[in-house]
PDB file of N, CA and C in Angstrom:
ATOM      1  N   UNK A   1     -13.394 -12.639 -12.542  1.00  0.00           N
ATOM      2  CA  UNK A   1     -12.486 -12.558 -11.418  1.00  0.00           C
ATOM      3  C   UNK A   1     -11.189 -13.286 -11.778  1.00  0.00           C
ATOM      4  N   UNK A   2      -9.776 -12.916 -11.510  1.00  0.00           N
ATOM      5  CA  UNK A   2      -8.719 -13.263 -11.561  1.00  0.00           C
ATOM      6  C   UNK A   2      -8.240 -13.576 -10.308  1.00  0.00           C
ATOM      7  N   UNK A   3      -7.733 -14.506 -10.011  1.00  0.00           N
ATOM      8  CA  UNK A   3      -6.685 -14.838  -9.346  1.00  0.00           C
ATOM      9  C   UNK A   3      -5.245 -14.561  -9.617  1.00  0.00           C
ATOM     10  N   UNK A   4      -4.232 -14.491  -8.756  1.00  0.00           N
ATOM     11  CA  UNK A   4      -3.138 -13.871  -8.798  1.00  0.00           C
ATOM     12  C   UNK A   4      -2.141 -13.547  -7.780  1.00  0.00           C
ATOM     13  N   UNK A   5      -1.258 -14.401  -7.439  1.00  0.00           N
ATOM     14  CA  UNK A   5      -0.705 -13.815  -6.383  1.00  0.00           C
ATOM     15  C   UNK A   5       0.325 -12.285  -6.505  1.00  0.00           C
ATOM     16  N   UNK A   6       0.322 -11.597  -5.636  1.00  0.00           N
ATOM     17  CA  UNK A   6       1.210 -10.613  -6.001  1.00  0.00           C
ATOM     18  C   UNK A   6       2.981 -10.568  -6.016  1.00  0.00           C
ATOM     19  N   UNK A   7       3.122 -11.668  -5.276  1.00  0.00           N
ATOM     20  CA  UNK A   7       4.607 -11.509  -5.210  1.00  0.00           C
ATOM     21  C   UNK A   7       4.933 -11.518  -6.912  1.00  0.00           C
ATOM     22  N   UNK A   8       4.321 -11.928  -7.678  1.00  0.00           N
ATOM     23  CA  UNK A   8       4.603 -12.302  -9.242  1.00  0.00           C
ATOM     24  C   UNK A   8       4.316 -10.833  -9.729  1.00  0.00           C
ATOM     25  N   UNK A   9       4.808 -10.003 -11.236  1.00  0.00           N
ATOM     26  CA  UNK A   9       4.324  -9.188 -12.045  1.00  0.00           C
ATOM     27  C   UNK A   9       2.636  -9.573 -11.958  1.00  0.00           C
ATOM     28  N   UNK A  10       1.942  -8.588 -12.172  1.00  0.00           N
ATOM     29  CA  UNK A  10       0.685  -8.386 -12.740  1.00  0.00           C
ATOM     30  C   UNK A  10       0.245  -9.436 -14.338  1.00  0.00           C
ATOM     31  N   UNK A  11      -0.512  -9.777 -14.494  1.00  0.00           N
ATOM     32  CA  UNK A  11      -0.846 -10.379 -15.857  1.00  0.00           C
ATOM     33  C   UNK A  11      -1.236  -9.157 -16.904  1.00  0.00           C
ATOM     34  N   UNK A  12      -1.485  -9.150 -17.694  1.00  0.00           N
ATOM     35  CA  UNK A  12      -1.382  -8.767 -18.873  1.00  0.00           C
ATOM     36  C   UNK A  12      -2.829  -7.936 -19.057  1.00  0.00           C
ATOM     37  N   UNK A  13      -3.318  -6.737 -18.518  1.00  0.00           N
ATOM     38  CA  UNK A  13      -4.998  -6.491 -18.408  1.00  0.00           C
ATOM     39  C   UNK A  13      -5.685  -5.399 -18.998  1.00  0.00           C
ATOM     40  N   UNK A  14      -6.345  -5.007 -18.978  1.00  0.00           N
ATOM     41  CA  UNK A  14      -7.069  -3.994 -19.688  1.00  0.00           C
ATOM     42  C   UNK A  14      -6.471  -2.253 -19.322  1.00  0.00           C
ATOM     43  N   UNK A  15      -7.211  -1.603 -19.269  1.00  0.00           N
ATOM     44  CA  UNK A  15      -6.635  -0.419 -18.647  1.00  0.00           C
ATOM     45  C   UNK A  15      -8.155   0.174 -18.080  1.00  0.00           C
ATOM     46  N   UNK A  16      -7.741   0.721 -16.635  1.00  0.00           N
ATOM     47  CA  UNK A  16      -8.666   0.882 -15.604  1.00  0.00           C
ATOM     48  C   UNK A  16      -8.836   2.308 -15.441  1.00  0.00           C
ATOM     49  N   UNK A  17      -9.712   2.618 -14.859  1.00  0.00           N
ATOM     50  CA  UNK A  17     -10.096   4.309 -14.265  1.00  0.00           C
ATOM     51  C   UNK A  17      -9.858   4.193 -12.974  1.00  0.00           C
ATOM     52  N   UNK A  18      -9.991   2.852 -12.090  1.00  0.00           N
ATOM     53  CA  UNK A  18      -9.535   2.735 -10.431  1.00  0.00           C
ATOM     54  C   UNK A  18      -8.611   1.609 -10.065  1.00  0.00           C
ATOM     55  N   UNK A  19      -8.038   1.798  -9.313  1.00  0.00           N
ATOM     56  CA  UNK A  19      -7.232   0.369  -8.582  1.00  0.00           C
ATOM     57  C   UNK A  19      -7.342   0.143  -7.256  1.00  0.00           C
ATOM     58  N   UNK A  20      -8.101  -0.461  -6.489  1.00  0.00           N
ATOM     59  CA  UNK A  20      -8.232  -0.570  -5.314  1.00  0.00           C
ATOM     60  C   UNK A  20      -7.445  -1.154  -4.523  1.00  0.00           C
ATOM     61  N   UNK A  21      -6.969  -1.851  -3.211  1.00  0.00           N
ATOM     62  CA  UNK A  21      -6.215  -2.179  -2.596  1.00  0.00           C
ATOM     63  C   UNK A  21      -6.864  -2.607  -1.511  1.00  0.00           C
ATOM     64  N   UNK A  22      -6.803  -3.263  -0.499  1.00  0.00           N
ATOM     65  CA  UNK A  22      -7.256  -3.077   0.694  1.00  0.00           C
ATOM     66  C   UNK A  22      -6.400  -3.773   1.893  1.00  0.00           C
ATOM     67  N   UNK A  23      -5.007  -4.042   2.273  1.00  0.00           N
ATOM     68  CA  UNK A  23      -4.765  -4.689   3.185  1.00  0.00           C
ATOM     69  C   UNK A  23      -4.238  -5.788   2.947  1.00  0.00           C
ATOM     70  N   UNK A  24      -3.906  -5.740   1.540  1.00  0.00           N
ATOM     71  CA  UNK A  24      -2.903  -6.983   0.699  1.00  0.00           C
ATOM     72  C   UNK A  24      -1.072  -6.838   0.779  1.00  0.00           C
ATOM     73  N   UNK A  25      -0.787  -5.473   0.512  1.00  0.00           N
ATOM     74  CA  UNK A  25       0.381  -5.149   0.097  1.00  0.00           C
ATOM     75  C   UNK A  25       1.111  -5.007   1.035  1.00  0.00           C
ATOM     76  N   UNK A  26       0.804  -4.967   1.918  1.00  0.00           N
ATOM     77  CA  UNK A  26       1.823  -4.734   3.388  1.00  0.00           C
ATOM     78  C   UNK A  26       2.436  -5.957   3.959  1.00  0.00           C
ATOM     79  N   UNK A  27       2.026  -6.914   2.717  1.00  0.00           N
ATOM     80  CA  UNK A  27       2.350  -8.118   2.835  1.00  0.00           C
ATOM     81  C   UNK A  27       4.076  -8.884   2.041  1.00  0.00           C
ATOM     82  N   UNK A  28       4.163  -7.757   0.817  1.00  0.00           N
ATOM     83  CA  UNK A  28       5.051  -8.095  -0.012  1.00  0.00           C
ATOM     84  C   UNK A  28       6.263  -7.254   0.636  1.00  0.00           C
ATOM     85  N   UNK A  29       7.454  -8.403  -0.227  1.00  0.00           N
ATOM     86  CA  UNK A  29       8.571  -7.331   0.703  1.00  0.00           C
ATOM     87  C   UNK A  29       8.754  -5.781  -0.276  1.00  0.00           C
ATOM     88  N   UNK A  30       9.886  -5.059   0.417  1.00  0.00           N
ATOM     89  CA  UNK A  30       9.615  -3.968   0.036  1.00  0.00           C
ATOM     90  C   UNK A  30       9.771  -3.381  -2.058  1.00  0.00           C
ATOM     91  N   UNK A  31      10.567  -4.308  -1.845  1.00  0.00           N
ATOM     92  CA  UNK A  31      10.809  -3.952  -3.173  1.00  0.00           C
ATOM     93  C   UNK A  31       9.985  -4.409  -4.168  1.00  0.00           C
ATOM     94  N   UNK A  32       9.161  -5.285  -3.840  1.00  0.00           N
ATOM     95  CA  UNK A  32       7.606  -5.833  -4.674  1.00  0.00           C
ATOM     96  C   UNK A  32       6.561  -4.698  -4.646  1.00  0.00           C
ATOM     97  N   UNK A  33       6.480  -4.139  -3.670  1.00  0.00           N
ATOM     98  CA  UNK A  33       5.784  -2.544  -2.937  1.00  0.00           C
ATOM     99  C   UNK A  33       5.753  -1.787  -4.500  1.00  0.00           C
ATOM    100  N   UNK A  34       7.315  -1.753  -4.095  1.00  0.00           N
ATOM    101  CA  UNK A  34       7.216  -0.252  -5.366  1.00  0.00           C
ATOM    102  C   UNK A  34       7.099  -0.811  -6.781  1.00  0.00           C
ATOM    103  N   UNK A  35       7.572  -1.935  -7.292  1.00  0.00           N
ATOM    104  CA  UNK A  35       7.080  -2.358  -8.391  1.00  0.00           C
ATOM    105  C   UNK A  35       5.876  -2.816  -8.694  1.00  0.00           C
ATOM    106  N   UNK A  36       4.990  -3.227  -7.669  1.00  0.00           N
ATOM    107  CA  UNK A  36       3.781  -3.417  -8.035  1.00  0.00           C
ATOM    108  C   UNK A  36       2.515  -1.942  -7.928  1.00  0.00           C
ATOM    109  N   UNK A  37       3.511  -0.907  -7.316  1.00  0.00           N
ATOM    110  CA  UNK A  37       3.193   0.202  -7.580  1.00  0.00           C
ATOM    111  C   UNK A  37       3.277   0.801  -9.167  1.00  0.00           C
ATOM    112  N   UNK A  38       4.115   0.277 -10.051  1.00  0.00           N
ATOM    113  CA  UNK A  38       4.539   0.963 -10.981  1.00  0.00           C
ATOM    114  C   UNK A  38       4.080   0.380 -12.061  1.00  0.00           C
ATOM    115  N   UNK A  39       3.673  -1.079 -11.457  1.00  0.00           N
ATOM    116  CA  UNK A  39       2.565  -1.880 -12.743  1.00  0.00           C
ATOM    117  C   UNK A  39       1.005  -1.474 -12.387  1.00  0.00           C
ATOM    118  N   UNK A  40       0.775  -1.078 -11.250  1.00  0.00           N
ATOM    119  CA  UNK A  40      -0.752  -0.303 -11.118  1.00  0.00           C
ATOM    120  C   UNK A  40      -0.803   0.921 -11.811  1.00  0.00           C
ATOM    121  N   UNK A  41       0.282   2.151 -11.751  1.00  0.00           N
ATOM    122  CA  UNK A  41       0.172   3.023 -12.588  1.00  0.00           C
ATOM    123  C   UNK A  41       0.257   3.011 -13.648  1.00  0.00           C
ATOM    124  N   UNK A  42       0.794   1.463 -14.520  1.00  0.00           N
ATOM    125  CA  UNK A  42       0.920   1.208 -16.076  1.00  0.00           C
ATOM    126  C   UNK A  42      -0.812   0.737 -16.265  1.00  0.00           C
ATOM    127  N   UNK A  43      -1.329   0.534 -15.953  1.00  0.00           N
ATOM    128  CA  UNK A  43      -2.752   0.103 -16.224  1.00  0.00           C
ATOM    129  C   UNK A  43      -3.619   0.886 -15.738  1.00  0.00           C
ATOM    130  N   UNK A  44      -3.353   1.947 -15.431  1.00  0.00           N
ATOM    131  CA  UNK A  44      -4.848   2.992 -15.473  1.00  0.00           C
ATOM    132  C   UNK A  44      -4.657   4.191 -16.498  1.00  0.00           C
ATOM    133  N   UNK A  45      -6.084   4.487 -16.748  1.00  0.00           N
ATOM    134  CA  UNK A  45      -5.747   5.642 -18.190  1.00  0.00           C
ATOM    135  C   UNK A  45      -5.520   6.599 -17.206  1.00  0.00           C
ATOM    136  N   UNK A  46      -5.520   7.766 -17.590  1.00  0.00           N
ATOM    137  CA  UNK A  46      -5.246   9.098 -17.350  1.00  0.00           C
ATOM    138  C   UNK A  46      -6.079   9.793 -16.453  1.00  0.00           C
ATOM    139  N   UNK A  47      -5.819  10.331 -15.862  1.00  0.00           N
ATOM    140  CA  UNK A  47      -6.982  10.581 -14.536  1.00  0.00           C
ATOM    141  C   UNK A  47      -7.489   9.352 -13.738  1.00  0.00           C
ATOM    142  N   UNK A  48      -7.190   8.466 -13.874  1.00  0.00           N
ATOM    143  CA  UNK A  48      -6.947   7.082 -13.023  1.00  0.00           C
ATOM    144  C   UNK A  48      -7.018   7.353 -11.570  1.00  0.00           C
ATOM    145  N   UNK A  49      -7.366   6.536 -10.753  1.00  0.00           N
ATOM    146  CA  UNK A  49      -7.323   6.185  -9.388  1.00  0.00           C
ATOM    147  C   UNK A  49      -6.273   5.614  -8.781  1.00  0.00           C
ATOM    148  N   UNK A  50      -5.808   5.479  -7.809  1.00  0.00           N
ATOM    149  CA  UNK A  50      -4.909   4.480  -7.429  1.00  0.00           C
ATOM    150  C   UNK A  50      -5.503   4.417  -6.021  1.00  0.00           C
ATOM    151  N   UNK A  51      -5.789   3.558  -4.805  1.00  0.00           N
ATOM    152  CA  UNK A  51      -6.232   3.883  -3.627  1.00  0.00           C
ATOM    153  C   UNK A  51      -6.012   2.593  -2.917  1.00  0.00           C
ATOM    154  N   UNK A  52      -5.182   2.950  -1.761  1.00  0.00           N
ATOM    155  CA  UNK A  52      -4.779   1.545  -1.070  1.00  0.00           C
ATOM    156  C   UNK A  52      -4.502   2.243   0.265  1.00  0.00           C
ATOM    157  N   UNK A  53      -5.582   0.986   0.822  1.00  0.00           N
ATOM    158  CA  UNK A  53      -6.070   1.268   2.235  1.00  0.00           C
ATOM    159  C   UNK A  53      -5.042   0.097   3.036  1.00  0.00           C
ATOM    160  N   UNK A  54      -4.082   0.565   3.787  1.00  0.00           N
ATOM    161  CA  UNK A  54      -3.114  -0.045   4.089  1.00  0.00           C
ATOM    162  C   UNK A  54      -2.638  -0.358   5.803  1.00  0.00           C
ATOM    163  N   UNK A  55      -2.321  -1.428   5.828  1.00  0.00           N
ATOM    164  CA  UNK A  55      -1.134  -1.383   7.528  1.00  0.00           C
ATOM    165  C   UNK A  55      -0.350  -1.273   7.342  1.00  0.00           C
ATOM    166  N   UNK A  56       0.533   0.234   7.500  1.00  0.00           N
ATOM    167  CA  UNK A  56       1.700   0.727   7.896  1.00  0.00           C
ATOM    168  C   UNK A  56       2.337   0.620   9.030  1.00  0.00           C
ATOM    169  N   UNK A  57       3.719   1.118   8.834  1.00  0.00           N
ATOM    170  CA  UNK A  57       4.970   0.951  10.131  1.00  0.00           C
ATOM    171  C   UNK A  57       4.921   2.069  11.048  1.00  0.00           C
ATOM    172  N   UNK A  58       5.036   1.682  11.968  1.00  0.00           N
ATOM    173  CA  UNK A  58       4.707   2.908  13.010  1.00  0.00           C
ATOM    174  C   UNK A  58       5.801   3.770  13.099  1.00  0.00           C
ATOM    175  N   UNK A  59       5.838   4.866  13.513  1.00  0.00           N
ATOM    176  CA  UNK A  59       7.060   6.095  13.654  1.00  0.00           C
ATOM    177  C   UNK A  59       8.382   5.456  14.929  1.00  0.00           C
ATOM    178  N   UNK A  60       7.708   4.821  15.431  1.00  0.00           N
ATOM    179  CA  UNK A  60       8.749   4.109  16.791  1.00  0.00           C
ATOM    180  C   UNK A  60       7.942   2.811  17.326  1.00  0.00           C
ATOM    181  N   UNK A  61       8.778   2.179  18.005  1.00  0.00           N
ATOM    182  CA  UNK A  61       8.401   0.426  18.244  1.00  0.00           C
ATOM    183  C   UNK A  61       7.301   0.986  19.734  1.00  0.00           C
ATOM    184  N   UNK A  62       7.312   2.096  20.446  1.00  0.00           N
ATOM    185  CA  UNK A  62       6.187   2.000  21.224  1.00  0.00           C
ATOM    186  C   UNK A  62       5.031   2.706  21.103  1.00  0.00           C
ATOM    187  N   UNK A  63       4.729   3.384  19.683  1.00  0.00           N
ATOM    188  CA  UNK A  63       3.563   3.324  19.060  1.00  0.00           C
ATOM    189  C   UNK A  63       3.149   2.188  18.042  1.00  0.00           C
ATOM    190  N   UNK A  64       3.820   1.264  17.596  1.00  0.00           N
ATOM    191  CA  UNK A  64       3.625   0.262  17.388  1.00  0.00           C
ATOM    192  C   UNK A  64       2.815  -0.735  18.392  1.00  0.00           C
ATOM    193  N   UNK A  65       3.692  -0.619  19.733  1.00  0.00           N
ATOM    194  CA  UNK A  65       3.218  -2.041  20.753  1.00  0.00           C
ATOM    195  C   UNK A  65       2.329  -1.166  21.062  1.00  0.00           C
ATOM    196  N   UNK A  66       1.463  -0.294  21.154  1.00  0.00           N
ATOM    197  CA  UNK A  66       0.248   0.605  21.498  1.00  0.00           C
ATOM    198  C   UNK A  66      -0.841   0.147  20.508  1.00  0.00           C
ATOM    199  N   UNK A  67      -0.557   0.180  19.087  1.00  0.00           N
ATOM    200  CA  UNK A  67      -1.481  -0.227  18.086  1.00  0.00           C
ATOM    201  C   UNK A  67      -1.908  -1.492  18.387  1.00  0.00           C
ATOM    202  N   UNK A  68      -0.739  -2.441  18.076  1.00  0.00           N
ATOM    203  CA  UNK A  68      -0.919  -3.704  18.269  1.00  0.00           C
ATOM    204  C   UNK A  68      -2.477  -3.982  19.695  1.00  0.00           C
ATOM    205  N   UNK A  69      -1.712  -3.510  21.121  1.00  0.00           N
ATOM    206  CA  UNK A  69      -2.932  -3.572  22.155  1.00  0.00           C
ATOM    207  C   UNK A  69      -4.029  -2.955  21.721  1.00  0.00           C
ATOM    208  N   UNK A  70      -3.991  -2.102  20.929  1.00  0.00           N
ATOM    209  CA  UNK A  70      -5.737  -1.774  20.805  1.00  0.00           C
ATOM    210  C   UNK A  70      -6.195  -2.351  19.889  1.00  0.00           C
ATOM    211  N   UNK A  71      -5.597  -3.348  18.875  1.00  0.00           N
ATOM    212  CA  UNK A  71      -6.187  -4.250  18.194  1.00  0.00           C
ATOM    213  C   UNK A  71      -6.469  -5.977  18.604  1.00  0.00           C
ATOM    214  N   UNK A  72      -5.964  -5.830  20.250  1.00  0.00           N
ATOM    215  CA  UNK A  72      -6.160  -7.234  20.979  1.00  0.00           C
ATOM    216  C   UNK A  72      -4.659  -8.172  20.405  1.00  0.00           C
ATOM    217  N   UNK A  73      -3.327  -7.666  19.926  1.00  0.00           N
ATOM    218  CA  UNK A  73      -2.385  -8.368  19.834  1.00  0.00           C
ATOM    219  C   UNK A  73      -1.555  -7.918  20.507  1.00  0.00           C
ATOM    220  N   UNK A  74       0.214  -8.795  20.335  1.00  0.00           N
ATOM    221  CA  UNK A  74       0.923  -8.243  21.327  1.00  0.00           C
ATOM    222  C   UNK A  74       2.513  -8.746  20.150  1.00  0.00           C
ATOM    223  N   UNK A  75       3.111  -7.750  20.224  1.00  0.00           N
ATOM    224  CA  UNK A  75       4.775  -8.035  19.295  1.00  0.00           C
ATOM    225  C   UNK A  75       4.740  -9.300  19.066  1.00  0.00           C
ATOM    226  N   UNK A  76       4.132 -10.545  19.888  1.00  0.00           N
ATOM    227  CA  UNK A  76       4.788 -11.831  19.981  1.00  0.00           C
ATOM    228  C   UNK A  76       3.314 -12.339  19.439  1.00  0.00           C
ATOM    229  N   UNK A  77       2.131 -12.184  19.382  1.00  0.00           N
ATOM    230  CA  UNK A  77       1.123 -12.727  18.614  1.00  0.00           C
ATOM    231  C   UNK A  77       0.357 -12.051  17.162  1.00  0.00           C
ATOM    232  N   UNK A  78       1.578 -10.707  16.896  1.00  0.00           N
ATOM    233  CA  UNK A  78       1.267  -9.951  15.614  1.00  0.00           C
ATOM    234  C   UNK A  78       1.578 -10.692  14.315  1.00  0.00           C
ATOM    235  N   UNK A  79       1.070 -10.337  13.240  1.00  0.00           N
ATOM    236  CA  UNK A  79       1.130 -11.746  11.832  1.00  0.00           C
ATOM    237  C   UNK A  79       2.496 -11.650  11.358  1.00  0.00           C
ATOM    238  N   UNK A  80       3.190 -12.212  11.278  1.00  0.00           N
ATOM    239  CA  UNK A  80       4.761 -12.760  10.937  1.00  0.00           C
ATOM    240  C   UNK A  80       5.033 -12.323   9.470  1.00  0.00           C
ATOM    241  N   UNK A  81       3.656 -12.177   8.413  1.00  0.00           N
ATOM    242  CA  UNK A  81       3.937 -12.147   7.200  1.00  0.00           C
ATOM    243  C   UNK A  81       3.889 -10.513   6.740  1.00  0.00           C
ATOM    244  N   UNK A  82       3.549  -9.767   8.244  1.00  0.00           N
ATOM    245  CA  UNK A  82       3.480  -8.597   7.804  1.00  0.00           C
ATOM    246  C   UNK A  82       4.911  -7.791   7.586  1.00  0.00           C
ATOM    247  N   UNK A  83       4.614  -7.277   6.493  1.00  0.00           N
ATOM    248  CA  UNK A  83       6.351  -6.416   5.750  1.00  0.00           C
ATOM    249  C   UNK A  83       5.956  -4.742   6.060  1.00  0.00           C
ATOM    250  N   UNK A  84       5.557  -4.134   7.022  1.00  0.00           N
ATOM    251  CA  UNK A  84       5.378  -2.710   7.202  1.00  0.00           C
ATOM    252  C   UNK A  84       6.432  -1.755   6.784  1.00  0.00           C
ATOM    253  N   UNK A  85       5.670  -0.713   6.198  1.00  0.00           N
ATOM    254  CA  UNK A  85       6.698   0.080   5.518  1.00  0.00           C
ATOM    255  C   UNK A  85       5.908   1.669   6.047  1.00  0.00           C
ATOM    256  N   UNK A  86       6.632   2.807   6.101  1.00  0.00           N
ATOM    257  CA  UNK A  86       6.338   3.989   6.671  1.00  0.00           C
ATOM    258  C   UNK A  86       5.536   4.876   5.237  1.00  0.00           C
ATOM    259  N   UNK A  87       4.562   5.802   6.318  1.00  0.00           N
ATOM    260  CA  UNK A  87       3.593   6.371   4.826  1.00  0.00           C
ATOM    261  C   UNK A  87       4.729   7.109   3.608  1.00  0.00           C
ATOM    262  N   UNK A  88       5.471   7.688   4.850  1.00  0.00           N
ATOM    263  CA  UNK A  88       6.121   8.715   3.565  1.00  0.00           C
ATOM    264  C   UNK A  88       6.920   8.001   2.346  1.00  0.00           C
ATOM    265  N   UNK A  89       7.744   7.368   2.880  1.00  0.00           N
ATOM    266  CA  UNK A  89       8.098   6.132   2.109  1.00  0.00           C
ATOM    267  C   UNK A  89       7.810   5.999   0.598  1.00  0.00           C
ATOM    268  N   UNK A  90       6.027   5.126   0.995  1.00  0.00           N
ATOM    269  CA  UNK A  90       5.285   4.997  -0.072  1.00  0.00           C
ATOM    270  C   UNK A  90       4.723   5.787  -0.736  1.00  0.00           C
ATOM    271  N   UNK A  91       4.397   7.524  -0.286  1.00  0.00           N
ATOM    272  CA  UNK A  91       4.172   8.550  -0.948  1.00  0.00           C
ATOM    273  C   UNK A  91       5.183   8.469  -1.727  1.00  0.00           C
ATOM    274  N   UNK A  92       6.756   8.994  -1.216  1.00  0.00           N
ATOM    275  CA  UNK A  92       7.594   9.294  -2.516  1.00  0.00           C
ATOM    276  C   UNK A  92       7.871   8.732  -3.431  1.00  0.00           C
ATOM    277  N   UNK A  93       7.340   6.807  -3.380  1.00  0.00           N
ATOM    278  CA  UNK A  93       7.321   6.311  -4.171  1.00  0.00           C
ATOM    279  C   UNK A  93       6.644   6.732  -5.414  1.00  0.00           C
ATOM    280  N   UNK A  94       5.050   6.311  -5.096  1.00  0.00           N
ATOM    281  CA  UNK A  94       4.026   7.041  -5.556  1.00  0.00           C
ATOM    282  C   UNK A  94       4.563   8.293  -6.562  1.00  0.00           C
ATOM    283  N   UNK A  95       5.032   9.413  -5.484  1.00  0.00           N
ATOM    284  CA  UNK A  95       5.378  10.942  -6.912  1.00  0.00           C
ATOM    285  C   UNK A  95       6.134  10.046  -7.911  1.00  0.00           C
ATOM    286  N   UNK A  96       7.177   9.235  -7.463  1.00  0.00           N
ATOM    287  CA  UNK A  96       8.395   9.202  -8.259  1.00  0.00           C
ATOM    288  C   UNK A  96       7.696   8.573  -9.481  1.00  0.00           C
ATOM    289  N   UNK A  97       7.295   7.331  -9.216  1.00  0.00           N
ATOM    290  CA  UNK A  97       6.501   6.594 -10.523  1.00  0.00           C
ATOM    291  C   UNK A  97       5.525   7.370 -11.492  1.00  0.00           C
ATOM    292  N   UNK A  98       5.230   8.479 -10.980  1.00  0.00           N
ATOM    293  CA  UNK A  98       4.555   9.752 -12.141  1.00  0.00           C
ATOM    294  C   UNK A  98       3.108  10.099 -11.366  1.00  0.00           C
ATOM    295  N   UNK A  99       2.505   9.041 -10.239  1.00  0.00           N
ATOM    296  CA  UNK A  99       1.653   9.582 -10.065  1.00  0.00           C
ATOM    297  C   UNK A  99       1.694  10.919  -9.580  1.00  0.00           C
ATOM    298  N   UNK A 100       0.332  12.362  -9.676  1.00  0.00           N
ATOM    299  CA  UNK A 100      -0.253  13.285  -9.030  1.00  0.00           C
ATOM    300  C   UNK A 100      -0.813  13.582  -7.670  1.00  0.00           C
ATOM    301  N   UNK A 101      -1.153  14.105  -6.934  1.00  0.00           N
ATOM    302  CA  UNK A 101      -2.155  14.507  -6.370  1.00  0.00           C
ATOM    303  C   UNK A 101      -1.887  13.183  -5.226  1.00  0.00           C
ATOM    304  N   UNK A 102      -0.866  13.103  -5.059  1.00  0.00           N
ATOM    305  CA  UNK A 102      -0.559  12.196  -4.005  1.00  0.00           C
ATOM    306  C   UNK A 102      -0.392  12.773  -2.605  1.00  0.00           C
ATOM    307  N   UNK A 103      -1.447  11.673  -1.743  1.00  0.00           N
ATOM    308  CA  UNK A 103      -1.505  11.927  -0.314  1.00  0.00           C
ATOM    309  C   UNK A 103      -1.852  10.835   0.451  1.00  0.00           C
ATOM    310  N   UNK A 104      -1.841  10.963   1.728  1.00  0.00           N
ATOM    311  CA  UNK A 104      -2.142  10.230   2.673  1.00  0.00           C
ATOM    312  C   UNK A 104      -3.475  10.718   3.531  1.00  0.00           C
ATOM    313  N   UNK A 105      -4.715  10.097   3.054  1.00  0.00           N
ATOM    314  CA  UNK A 105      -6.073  10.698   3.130  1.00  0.00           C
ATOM    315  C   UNK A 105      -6.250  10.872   4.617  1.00  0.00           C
ATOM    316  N   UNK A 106      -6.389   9.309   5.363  1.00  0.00           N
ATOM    317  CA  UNK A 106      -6.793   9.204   6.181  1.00  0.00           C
ATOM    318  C   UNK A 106      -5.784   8.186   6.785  1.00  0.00           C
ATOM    319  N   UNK A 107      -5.537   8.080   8.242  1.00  0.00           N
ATOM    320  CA  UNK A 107      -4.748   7.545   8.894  1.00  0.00           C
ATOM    321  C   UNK A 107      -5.356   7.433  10.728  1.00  0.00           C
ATOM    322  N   UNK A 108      -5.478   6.168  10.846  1.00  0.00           N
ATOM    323  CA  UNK A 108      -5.690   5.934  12.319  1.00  0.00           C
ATOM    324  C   UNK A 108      -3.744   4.970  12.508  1.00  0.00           C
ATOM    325  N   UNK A 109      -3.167   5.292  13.582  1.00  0.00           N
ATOM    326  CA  UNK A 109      -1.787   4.708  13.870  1.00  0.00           C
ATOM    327  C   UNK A 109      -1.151   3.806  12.430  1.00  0.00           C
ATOM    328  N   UNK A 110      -1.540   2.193  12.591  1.00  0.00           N
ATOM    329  CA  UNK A 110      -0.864   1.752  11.710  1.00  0.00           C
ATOM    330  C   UNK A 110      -1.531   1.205  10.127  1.00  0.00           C
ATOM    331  N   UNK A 111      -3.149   2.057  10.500  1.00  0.00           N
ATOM    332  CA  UNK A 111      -3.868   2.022   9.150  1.00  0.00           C
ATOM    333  C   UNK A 111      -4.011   3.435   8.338  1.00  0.00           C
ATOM    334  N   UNK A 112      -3.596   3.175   7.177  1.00  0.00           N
ATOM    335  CA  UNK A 112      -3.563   4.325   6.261  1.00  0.00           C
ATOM    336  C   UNK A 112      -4.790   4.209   5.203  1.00  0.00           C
ATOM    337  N   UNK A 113      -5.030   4.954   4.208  1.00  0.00           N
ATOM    338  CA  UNK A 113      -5.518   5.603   3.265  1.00  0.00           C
ATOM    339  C   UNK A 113      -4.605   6.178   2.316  1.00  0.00           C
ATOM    340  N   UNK A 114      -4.065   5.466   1.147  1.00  0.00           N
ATOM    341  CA  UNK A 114      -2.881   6.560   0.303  1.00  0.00           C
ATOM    342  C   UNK A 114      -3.515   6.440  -0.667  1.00  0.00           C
ATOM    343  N   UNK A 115      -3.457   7.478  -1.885  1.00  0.00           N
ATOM    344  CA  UNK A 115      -3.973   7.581  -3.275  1.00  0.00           C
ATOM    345  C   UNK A 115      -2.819   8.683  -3.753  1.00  0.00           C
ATOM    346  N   UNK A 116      -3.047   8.111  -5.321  1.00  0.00           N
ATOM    347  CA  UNK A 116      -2.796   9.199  -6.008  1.00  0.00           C
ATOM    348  C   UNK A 116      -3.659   8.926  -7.164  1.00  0.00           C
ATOM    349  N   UNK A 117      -3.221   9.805  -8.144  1.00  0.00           N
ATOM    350  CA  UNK A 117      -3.750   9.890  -9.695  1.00  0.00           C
ATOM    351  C   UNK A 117      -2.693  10.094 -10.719  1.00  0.00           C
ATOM    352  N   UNK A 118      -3.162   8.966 -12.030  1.00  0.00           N
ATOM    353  CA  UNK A 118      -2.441   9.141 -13.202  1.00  0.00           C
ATOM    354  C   UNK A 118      -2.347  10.185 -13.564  1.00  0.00           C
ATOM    355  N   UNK A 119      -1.071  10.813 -14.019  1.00  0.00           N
ATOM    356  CA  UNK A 119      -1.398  11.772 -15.410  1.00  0.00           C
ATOM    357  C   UNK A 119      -1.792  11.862 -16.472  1.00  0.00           C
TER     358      UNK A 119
END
C-alpha cells in the first residue's frame, strides 16, 4: 500500500490493467483533475481501465440544493473541500488525453460513474 496525496504528481509505478477511484478527486482543484487524469492514463497498458466513481456539479444550483437535501445536508453544511466539476467536462477531458470508449455509466444527480479505456 502507498500513501500519497493527490494534489502532488503520482510517484513513479508499475503499469496497471485498472485504476480505480472512488470519491477522492472531486476534491482537487480543477486543473489537478485533468492532470491527474493524464498520469492515470500514463500507467495503464493498453486495454486498461480507468473508472472513477465520482461527486459531480449539478446542471443548476437548484438541483444541487435538492441533492444536497436528500443526502441530509444543506448549501451551508455541504463539505467546503468539495471542487465539483460537470460530467461532460470530465468526459472531454478523458477523449482528449487518448482515452476510448469513454462514458458516463451510471449517474444518480451529483454521483457519477465515468470510465474509459487505454488504447
Amino acid at each position: 500500500m502507498i500513501s500519497h496525496n493527490l494534489d502532488e504528481p503520482l510517484p513513479a509505478l508499475e503499469k496497471f490493467d485498472a485504476v480505480i477511484s472512488c470519491f477522492a478527486i472531486h476534491h482537487l482543484v480543477h486543473e489537478r483533475k485533468r492532470s491527474l487524469y493524464a498520469e492515470i492514463y500514463s500507467l495503464l497498458n493498453s486495454g486498461g481501465v480507468f473508472c472513477n466513481l465520482e461527486h459531480v456539479a449539478s446542471p443548476t444550483p437548484r438541483l444541487h440544493e435538492e441533492f444536497l437535501q436528500r443526502i441530509g445536508f444543506t448549501v451551508e453544511t455541504e463539505d467546503p473541500s468539495n471542487k465539483l466539476l460537470d460530467v461532460e467536462t470530465q468526459l472531454v477531458w478523458l477523449r482528449e488525453i487518448g482515452f476510448v470508449d469513454v462514458d458516463c455509466h451510471w449517474k444518480w444527480r451529483e454521483l457519477a460513474l465515468l470510465a474509459g479505456v487505454c488504447k
